[in-house]
Protein backbone atom coordinates (compact mmCIF):
# COMPACT_ATOMS: atom_id res chain seq x y z
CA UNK A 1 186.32 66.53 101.00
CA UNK A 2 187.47 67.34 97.41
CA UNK A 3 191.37 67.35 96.58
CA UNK A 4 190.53 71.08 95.18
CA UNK A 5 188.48 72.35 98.54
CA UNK A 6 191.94 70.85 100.55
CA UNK A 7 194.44 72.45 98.35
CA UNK A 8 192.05 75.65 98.55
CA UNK A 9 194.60 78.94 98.77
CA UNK A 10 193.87 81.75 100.93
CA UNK A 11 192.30 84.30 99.19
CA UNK A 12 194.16 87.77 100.23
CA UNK A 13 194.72 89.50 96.62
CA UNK A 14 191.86 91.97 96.27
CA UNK A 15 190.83 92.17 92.35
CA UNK A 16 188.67 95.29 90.72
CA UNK A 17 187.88 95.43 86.79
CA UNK A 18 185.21 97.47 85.01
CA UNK A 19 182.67 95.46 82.86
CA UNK A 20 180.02 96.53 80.92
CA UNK A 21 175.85 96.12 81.93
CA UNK A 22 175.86 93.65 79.43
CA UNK A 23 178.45 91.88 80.68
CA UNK A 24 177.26 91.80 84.23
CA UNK A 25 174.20 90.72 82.59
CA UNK A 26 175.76 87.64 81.31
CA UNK A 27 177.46 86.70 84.46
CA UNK A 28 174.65 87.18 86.24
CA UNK A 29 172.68 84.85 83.86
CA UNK A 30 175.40 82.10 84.40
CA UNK A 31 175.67 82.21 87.99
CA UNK A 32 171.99 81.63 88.29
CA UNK A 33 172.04 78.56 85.70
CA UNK A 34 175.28 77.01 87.20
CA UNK A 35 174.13 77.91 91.03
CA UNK A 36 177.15 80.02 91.85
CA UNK A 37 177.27 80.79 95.36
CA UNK A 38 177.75 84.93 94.45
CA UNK A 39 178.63 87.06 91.90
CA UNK A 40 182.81 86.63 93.38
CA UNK A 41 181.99 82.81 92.64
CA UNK A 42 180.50 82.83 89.31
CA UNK A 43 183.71 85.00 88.11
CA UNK A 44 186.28 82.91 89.92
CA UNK A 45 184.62 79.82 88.32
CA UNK A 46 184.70 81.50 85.36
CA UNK A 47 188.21 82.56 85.65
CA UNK A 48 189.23 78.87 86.44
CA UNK A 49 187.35 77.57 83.04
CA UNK A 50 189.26 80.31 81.08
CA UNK A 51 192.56 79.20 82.36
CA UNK A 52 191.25 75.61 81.47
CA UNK A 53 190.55 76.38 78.48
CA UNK A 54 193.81 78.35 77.67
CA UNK A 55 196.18 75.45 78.77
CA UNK A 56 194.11 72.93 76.72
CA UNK A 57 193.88 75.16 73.44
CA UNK A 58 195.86 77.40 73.43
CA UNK A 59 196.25 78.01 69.72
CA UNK A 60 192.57 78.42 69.58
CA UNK A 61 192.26 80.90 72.46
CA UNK A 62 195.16 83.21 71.37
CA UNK A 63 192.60 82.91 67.81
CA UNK A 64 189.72 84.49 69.88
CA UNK A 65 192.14 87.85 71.58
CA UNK A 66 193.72 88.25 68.15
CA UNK A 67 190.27 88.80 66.44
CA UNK A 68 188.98 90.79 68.40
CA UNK A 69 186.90 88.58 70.59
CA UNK A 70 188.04 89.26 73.90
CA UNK A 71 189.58 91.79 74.87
């Protein structure tokens, strides 16, 4: 067993956001091409590489929300 699956949390925080079609669309897309379990796994996975991604450039993400790219 991975040191991530035995450090695994609970999961008991329910989470609800709005996204658009064409942002379902993409997730959708993803999850299919990286074999996500579900739809809940494809966005946690994708939340994790944000969050990667944020504590390894951070300059460069707070680029992206200041123009305008995610919001």
């Amino acid at each position: 067993m991975t040191e991530a699956k035995e450090h695994r949390e609970k999961r008991i925080q329910k989470l609800q956001i709005m996204v658009a079609d064409s942002e379902i669309e993409e997730i959708d897309d993803w999850r299919f091409t990286n074999r996500a379990a579900s739809r809940a796994a494809a966005i946690r996975q994708l939340i994790f590489l944000g969050m990667e991604y944020w504590s390894r450039h951070e300059n460069e993400a707070a680029e992206l929300i200041e123009n305008g790219k995610i919001d």
